[in-house]
Protein backbone atom coordinates (compact mmCIF):
# COMPACT_ATOMS: atom_id res chain seq x y z
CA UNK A 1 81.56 38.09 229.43
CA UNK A 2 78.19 37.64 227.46
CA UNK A 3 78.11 35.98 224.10
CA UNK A 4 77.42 38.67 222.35
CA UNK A 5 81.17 40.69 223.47
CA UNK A 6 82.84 36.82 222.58
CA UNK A 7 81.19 37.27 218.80
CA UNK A 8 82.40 40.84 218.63
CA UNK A 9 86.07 39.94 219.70
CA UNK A 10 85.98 37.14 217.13
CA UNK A 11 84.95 39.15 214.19
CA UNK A 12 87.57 41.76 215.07
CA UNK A 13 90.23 39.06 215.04
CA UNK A 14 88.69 37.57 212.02
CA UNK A 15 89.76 41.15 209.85
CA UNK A 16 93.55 40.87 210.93
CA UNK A 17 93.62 36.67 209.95
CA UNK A 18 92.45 37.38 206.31
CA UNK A 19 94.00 40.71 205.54
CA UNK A 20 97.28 40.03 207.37
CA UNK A 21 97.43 36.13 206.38
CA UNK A 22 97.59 37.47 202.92
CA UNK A 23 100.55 40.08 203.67
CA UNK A 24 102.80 37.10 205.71
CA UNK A 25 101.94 34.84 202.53
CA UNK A 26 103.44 37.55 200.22
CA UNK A 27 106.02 38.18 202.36
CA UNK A 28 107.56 34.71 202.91
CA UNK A 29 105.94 32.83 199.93
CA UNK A 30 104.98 29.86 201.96
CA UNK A 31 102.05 29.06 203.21
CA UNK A 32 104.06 27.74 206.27
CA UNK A 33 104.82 30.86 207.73
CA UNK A 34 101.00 31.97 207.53
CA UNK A 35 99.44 28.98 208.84
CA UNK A 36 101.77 29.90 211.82
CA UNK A 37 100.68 33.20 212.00
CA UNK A 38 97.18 32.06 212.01
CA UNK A 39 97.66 29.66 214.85
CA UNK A 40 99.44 32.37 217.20
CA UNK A 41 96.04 34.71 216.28
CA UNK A 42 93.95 32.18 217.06
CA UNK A 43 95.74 31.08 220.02
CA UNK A 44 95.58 35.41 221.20
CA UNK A 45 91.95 35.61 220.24
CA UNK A 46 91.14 32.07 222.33
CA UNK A 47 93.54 33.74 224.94
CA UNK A 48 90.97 36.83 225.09
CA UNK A 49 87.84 35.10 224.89
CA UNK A 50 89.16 32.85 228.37
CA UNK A 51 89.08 35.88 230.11
């Protein structure tokens, strides 16, 4: 996989970390629970980029 395809897959997992950091936080009113959502984003996104 070229760098250019690992950029790409990090700016489309970059979208769902703000937008959907900001839903969780409303959600749960922590920021607990979206710090753990972050990790397990980052952790797929690393997961994807391994490949």
């Amino acid at each position: 996989m070229d760098i250019s395809r690992k950029l790409g897959i990090m700016v489309f997992m970059g979208v769902p970390a703000i937008i959907g950091g900001g839903i969780v936080y409303h959600f749960f009113g922590n920021y607990t629970a979206m710090i753990i959502y972050e990790i397990i984003l980052a952790l797929a996104a690393l997961g994807f980029i391994s490949k």
